[in-house]
C-alpha atoms as a PDB file:
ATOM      1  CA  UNK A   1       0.000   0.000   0.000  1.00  0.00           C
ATOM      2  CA  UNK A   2       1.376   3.641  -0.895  1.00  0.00           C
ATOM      3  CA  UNK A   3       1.500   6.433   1.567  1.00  0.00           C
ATOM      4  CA  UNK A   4      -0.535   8.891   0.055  1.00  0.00           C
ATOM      5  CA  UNK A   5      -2.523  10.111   2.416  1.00  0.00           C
ATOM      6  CA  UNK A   6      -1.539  11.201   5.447  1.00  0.00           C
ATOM      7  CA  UNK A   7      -3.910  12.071   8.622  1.00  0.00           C
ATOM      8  CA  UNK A   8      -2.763  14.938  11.383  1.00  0.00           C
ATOM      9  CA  UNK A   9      -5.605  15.506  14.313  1.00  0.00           C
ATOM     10  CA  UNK A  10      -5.245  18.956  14.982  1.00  0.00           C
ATOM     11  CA  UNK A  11      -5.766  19.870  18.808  1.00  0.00           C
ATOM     12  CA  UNK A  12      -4.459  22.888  19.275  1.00  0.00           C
ATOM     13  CA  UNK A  13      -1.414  21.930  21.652  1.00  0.00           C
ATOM     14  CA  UNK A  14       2.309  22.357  20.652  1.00  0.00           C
ATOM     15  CA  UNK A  15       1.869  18.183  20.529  1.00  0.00           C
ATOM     16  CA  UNK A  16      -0.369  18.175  17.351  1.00  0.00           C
ATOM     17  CA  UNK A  17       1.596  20.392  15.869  1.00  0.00           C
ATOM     18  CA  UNK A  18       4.714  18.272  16.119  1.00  0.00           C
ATOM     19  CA  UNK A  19       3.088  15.593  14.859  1.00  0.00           C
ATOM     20  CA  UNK A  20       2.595  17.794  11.799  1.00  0.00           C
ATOM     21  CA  UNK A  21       6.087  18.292  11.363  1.00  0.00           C
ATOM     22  CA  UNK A  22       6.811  14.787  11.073  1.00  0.00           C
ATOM     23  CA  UNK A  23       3.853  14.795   8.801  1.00  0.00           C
ATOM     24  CA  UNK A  24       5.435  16.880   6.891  1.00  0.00           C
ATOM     25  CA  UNK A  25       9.229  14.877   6.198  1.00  0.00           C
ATOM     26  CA  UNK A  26       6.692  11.907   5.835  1.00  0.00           C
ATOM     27  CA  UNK A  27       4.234  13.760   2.890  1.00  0.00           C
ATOM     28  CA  UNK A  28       7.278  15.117   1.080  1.00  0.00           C
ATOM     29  CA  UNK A  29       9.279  11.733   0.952  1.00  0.00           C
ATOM     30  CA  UNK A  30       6.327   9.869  -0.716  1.00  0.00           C
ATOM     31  CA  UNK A  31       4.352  12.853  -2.288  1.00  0.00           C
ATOM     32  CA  UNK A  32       1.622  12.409  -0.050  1.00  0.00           C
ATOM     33  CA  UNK A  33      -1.089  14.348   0.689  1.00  0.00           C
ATOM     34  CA  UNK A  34      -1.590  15.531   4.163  1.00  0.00           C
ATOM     35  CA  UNK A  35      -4.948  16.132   5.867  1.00  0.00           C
ATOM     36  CA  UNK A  36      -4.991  18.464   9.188  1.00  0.00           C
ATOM     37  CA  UNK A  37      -8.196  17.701  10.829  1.00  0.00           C
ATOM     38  CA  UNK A  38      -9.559  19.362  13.592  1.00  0.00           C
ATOM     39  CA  UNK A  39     -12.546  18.210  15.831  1.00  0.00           C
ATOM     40  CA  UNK A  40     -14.967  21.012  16.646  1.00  0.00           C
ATOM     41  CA  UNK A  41     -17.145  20.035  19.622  1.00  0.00           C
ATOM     42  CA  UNK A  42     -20.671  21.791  20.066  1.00  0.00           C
ATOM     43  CA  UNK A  43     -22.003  21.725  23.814  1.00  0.00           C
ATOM     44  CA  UNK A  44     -24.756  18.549  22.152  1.00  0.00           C
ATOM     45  CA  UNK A  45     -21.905  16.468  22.096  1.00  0.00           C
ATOM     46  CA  UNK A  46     -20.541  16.405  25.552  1.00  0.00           C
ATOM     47  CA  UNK A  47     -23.048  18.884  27.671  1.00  0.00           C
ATOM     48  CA  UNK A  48     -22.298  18.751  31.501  1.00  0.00           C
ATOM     49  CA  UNK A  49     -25.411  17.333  33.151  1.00  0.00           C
ATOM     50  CA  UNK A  50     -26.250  20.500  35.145  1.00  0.00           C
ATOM     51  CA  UNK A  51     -26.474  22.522  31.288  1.00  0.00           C
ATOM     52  CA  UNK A  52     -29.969  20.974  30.920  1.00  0.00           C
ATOM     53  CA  UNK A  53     -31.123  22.441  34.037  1.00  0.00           C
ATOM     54  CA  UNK A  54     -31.207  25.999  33.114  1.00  0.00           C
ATOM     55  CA  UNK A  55     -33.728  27.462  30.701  1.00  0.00           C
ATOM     56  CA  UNK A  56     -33.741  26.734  27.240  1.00  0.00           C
ATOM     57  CA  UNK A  57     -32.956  30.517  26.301  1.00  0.00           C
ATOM     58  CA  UNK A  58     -29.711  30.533  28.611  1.00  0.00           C
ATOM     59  CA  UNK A  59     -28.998  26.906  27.117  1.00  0.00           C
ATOM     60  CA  UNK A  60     -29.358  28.623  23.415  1.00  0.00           C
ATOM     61  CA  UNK A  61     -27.048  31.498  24.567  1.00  0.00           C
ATOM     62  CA  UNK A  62     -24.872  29.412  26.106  1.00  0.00           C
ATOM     63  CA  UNK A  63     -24.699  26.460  23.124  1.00  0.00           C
ATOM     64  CA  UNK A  64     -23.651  29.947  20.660  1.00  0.00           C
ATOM     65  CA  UNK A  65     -21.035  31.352  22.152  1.00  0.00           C
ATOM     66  CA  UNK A  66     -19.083  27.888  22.421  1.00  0.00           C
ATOM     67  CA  UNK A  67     -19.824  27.229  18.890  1.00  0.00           C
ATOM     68  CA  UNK A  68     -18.714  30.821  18.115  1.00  0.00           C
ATOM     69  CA  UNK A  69     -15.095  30.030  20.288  1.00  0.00           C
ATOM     70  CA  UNK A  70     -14.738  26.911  18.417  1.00  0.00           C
ATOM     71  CA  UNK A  71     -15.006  28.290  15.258  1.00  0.00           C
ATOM     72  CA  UNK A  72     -12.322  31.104  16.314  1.00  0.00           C
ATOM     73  CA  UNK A  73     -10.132  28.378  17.535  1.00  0.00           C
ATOM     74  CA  UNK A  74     -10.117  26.623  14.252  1.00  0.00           C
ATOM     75  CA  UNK A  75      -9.420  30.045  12.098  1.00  0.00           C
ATOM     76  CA  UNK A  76      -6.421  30.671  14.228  1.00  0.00           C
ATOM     77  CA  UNK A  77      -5.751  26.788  13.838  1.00  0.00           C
ATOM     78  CA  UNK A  78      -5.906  27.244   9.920  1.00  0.00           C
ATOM     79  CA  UNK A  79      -3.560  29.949   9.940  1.00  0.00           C
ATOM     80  CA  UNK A  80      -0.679  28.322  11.920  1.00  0.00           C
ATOM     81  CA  UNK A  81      -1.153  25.222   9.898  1.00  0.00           C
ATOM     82  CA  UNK A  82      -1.097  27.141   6.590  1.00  0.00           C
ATOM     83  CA  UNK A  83       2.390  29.115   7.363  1.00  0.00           C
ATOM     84  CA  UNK A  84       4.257  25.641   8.574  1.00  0.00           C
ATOM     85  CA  UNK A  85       2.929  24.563   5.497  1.00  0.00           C
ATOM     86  CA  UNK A  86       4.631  27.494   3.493  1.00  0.00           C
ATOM     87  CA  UNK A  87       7.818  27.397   5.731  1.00  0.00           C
ATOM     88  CA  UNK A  88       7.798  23.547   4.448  1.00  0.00           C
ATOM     89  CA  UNK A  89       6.931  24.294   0.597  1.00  0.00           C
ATOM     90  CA  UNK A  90       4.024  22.055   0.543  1.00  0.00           C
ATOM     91  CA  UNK A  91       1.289  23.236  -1.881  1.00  0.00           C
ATOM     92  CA  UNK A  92      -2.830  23.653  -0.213  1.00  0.00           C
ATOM     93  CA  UNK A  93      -5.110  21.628  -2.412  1.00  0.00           C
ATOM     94  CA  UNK A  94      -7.791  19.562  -1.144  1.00  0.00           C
ATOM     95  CA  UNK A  95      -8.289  17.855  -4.453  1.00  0.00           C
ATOM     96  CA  UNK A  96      -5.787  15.174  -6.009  1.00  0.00           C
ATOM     97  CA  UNK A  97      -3.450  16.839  -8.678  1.00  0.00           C
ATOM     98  CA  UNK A  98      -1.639  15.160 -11.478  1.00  0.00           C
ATOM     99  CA  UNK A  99       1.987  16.767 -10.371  1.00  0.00           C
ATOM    100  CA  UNK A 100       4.119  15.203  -8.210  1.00  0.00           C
ATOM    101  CA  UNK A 101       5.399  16.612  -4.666  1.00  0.00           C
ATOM    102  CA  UNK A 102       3.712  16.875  -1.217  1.00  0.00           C
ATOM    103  CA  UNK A 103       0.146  18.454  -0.912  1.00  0.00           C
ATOM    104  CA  UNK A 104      -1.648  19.681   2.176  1.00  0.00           C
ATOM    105  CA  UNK A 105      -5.289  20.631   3.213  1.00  0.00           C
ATOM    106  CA  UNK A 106      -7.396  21.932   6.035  1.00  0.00           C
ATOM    107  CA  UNK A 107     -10.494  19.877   7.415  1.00  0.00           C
ATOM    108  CA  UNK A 108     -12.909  20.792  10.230  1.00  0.00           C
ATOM    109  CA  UNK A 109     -15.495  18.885  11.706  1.00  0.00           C
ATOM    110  CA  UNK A 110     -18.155  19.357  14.518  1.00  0.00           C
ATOM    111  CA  UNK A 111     -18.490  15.835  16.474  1.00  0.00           C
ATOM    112  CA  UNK A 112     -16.812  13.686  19.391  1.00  0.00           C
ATOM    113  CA  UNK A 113     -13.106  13.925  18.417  1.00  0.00           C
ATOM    114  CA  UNK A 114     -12.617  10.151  18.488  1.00  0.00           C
ATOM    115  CA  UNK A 115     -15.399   9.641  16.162  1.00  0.00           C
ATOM    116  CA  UNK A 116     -14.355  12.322  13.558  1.00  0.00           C
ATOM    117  CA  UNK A 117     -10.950  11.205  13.931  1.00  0.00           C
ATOM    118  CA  UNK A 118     -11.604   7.441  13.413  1.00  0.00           C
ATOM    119  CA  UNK A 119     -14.123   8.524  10.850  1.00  0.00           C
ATOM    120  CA  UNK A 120     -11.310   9.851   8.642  1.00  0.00           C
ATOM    121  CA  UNK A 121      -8.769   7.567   9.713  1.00  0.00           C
ATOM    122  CA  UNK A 122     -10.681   4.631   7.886  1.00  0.00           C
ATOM    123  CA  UNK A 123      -9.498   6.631   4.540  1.00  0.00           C
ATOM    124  CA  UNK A 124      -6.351   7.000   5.445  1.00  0.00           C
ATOM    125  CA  UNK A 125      -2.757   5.452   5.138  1.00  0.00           C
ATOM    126  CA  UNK A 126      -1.362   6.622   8.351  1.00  0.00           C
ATOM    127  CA  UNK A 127      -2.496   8.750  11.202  1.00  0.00           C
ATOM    128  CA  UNK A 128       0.135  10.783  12.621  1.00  0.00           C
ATOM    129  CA  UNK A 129       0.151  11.710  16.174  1.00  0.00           C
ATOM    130  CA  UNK A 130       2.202  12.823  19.238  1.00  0.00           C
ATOM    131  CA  UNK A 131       2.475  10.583  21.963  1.00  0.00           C
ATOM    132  CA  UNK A 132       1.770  11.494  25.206  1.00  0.00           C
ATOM    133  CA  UNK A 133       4.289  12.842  28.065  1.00  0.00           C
ATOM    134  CA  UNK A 134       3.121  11.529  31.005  1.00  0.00           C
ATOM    135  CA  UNK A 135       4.332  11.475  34.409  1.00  0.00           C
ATOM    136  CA  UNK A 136       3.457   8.083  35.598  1.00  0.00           C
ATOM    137  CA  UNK A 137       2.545   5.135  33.578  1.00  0.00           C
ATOM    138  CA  UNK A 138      -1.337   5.907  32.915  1.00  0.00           C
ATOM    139  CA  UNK A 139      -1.634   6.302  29.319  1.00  0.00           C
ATOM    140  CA  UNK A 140      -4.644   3.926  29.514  1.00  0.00           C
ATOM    141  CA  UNK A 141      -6.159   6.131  31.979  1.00  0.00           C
ATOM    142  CA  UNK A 142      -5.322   9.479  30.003  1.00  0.00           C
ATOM    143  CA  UNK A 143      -7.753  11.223  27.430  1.00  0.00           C
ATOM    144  CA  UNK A 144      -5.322  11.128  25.338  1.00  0.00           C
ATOM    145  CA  UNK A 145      -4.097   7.223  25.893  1.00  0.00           C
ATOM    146  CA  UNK A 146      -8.100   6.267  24.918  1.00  0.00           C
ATOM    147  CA  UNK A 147      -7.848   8.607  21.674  1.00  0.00           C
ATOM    148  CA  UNK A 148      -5.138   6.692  20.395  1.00  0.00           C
ATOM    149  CA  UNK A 149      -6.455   3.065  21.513  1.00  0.00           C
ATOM    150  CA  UNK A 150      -9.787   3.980  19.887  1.00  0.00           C
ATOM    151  CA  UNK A 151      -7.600   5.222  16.681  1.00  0.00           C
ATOM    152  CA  UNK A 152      -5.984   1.886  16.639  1.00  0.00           C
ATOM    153  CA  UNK A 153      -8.831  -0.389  17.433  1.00  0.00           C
ATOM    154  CA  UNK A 154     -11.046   1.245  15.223  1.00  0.00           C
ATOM    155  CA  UNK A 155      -9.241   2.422  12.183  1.00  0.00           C
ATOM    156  CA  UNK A 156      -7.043  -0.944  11.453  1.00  0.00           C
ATOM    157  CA  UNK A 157      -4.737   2.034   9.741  1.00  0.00           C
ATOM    158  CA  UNK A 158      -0.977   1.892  11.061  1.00  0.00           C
ATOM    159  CA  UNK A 159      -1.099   5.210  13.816  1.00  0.00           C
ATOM    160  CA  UNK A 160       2.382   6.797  13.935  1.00  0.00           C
ATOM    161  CA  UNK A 161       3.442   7.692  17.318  1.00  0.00           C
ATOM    162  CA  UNK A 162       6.153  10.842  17.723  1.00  0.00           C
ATOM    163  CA  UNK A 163       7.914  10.425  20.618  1.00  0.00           C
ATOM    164  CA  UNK A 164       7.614  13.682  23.073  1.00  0.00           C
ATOM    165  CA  UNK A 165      11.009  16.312  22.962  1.00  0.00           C
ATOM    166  CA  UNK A 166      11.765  14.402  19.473  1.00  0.00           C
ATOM    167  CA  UNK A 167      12.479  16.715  16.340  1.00  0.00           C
ATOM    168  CA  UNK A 168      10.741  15.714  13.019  1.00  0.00           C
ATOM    169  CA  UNK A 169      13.161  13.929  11.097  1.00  0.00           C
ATOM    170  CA  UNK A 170      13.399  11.575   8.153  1.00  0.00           C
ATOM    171  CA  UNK A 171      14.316   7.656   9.533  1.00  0.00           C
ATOM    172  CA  UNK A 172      17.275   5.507   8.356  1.00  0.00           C
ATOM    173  CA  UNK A 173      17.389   2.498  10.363  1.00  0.00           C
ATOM    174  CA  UNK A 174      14.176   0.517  10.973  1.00  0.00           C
ATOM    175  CA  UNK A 175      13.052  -2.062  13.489  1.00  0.00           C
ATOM    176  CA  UNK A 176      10.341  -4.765  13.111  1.00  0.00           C
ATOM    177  CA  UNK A 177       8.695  -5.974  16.450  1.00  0.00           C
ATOM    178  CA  UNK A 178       7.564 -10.182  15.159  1.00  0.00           C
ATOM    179  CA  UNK A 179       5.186 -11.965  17.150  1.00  0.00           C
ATOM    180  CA  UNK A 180       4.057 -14.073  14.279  1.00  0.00           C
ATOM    181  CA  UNK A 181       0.239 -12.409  15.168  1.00  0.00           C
ATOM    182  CA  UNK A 182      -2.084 -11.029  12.650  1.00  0.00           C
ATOM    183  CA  UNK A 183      -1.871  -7.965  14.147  1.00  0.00           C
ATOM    184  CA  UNK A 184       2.239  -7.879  13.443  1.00  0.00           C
ATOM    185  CA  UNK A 185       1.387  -9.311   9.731  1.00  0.00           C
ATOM    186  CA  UNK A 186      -0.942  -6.609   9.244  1.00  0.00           C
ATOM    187  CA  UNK A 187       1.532  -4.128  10.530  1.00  0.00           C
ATOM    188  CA  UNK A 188       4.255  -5.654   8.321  1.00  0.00           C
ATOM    189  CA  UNK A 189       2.002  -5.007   5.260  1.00  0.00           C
ATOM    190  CA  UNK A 190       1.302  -2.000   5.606  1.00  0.00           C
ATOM    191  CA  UNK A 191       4.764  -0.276   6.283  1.00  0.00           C
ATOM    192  CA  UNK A 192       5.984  -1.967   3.322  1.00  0.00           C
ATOM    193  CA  UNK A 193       6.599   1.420   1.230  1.00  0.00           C
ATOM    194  CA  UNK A 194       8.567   2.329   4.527  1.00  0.00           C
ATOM    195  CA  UNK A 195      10.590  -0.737   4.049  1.00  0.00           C
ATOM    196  CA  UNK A 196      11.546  -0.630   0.722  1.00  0.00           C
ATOM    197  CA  UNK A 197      12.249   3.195   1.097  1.00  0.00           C
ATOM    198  CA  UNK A 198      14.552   2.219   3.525  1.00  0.00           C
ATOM    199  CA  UNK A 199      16.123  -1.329   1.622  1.00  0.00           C
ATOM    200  CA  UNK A 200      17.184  -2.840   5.403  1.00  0.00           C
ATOM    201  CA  UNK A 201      15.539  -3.704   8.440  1.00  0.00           C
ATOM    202  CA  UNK A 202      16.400  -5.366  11.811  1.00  0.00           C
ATOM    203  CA  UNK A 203      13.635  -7.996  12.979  1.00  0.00           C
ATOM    204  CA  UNK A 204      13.015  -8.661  16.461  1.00  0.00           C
ATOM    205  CA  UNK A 205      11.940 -11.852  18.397  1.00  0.00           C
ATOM    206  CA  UNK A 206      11.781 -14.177  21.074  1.00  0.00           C
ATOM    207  CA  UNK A 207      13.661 -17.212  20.860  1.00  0.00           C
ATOM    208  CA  UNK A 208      10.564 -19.400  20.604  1.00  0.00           C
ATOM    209  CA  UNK A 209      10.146 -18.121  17.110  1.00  0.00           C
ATOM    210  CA  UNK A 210      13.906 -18.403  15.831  1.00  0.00           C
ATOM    211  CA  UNK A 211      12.811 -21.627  14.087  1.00  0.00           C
ATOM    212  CA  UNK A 212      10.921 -20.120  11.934  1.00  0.00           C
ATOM    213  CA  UNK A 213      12.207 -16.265  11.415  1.00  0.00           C
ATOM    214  CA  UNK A 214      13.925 -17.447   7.921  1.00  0.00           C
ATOM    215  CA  UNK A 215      10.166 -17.233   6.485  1.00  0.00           C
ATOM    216  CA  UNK A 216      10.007 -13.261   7.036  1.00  0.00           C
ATOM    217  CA  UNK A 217      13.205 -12.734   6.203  1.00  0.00           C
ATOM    218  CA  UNK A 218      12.682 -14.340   2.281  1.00  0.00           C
ATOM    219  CA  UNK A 219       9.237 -12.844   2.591  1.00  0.00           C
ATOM    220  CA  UNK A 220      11.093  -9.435   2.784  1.00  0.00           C
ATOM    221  CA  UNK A 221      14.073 -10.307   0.716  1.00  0.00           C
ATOM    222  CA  UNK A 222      11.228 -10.758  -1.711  1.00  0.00           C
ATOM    223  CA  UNK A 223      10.581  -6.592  -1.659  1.00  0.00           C
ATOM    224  CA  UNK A 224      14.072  -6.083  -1.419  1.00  0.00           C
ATOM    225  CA  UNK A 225      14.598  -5.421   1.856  1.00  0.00           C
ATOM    226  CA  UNK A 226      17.485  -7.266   3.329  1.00  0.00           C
ATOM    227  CA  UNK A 227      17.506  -7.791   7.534  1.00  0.00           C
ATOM    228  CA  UNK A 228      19.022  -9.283  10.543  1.00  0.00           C
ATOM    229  CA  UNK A 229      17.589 -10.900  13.245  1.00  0.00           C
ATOM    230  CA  UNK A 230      17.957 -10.084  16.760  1.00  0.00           C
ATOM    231  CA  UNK A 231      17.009 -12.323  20.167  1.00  0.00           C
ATOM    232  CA  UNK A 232      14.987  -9.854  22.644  1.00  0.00           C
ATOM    233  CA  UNK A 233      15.617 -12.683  25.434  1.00  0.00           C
ATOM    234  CA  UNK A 234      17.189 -11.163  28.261  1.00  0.00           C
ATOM    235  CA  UNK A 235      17.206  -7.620  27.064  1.00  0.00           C
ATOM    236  CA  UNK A 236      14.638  -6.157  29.526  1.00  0.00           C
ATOM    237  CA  UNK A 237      12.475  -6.938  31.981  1.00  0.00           C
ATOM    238  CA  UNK A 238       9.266  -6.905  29.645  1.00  0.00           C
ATOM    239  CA  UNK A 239       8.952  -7.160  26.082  1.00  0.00           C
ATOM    240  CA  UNK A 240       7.955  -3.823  25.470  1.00  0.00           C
ATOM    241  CA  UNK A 241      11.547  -3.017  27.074  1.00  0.00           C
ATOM    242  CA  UNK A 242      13.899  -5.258  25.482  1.00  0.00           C
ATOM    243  CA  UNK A 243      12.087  -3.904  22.026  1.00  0.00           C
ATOM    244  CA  UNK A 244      13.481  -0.396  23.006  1.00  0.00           C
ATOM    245  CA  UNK A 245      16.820  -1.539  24.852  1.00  0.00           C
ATOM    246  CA  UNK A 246      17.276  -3.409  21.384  1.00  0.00           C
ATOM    247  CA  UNK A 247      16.064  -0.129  19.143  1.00  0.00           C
ATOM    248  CA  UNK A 248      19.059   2.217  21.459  1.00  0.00           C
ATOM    249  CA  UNK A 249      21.476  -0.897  21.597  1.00  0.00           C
ATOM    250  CA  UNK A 250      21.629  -1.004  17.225  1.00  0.00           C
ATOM    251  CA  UNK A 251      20.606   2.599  16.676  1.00  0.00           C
ATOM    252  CA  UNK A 252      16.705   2.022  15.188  1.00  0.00           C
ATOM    253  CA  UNK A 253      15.032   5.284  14.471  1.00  0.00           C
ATOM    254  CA  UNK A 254      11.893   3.442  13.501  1.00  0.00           C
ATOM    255  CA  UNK A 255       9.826   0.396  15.208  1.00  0.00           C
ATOM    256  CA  UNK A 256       7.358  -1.189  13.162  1.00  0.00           C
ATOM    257  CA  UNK A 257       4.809  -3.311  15.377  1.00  0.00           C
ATOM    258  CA  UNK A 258       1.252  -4.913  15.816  1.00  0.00           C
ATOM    259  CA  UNK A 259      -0.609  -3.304  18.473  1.00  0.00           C
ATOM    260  CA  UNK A 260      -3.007  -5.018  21.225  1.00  0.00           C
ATOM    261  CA  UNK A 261      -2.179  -8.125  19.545  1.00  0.00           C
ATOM    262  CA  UNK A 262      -3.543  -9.807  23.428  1.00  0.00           C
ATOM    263  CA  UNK A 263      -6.991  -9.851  24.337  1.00  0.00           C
ATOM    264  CA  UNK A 264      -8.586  -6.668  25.505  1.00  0.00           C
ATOM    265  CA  UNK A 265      -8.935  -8.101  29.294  1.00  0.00           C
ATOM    266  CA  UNK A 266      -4.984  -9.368  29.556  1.00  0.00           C
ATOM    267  CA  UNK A 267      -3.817  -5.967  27.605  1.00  0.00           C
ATOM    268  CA  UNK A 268      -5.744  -4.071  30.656  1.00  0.00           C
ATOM    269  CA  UNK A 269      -4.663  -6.094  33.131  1.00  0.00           C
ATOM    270  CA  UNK A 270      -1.226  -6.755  32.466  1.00  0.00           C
ATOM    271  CA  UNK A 271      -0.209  -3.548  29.978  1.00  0.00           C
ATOM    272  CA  UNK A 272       1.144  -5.390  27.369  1.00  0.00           C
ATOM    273  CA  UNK A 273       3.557  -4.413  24.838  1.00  0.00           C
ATOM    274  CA  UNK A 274       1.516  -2.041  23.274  1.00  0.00           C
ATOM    275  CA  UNK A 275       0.836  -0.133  26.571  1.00  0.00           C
ATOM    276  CA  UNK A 276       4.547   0.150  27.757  1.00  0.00           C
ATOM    277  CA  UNK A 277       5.350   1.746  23.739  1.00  0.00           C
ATOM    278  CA  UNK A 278       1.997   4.368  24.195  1.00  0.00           C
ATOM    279  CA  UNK A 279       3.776   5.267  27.860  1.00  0.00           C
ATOM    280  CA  UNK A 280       7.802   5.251  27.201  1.00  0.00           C
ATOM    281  CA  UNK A 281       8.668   4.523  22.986  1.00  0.00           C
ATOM    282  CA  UNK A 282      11.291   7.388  22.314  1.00  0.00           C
ATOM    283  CA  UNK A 283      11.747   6.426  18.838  1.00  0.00           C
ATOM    284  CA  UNK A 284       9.066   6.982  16.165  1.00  0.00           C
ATOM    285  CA  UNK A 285       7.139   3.945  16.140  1.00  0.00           C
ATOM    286  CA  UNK A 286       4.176   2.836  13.678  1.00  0.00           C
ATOM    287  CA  UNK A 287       1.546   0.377  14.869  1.00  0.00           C
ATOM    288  CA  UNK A 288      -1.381  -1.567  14.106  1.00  0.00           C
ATOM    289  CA  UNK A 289      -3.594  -3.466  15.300  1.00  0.00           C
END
């Protein structure tokens, strides 16, 4: 699958529009077409109880004048996104052209942000975003954290995560997380233009699936991407560790894995390796579930 698409949810913090710098490197090395989107919510579509309690004219009045803000908020929005996108010589046009080179457009939607986000996201071939910078290890219990599982669960597109402090930057040296799972074949697939962009790759496993590793590595030779194989055994205390112990120890800028590949239940209860990249990747890392 080409990149040629690329999704940016638009929030307003100086996270978003990181993400949008990466978007950027991403958009002009495949001539992609990047789509800013930015969630309006009306009062309708997350009213405090208490709001239906007062009379319907002060409900009307009130119901306005947050419409009005969010429709302020976007304009400014807009105009921030439109001058990166000059600084970074990427053309506006929200319609496909003919010419090659990266393309950029603004959208705005009113709605629940997860559902305009995963709304979009279905049409897209990767959603960019920042991840969180938390404090403790709650990402599951963050706004935020349930943004990005919904993305995930919900989109089956790969979601891009930009590690926080990290400057956009184009990726030489990927890593493949291999669990043999549907969710890491799916993953796999869809990165493959990343792959062969990049003509090497490092794959990563336990060593209960070193008997059969040689399959992926002719399946990728096959695409012409040539890789090594490295043993996570040993190289942190969970798996979601000795992924990024391994990504520091050969210098990975980019980890390519299947997310919530566990039941829903055992992810929750035990974190998984999809929780512990959400909470502490620091390297660029693309998954899917």
């Amino acid at each position: 699958m080409a990149v040629k698409s690329v999704l940016v949810p638009v929030d307003g913090g100086a996270a978003s529009f990181a993400a949008l710098n990466q978007a950027c490197i991403i958009a002009k090395r495949f001539g992609a077409h990047i789509m800013a989107l930015h969630a309006m919510q009306r009062v309708s579509d997350g009213a405090p109880v208490g709001l239906y309690n007062l009379s319907a004219d002060m409900r009307k009045d009130i119901e306005q004048k947050v419409e009005a803000a969010e429709l302020d908020k976007s304009k400014e929005l807009q105009a921030q996104f439109e001058d990166l996108c000059k600084k970074c010589d990427i053309a506006i046009t929200d319609r496909p052209t003919d010419k090659d080179g990266a393309t950029a457009a603004w959208y705005q939607q009113w709605g629940r942000a997860n559902d305009v986000i995963v709304s979009h996201g279905r049409l897209s071939d990767v959603i960019v975003v920042r991840r969180p910078e938390l404090k403790k290890d709650t990402i599951r219990r963050s706004r935020l954290g349930e943004n990005i599982e919904a993305v995930l669960r919900s989109t089956a597109r790969p979601v891009l995560l930009v590690p926080p402090g990290s400057d956009a930057r184009e990726c030489g040296k990927i890593a493949i997380g291999w669990n043999e799972s549907a969710e890491a074949s799916r993953a796999l697939a869809m990165t493959l233009p990343w792959l062969s962009a990049m003509g090497s790759a490092t794959i990563m496993i336990s060593k209960k699936r070193e008997a059969r590793v040689n399959q992926l590595v002719d399946y990728l030779s096959w695409h012409g991407v040539m890789s090594d194989v490295m043993l996570l055994d040993g190289k942190g205390d969970t798996v979601g560790e000795a992924m990024l112990n391994t990504c520091s120890e050969i210098g990975a800028e980019l980890l390519v894995v299947g997310g919530f590949s566990q039941g829903r239940a055992r992810q929750l209860f035990f974190g998984g390796v999809t929780g512990h990249l959400l909470s502490h990747s620091n390297i660029l890392t693309v998954m899917v579930h």
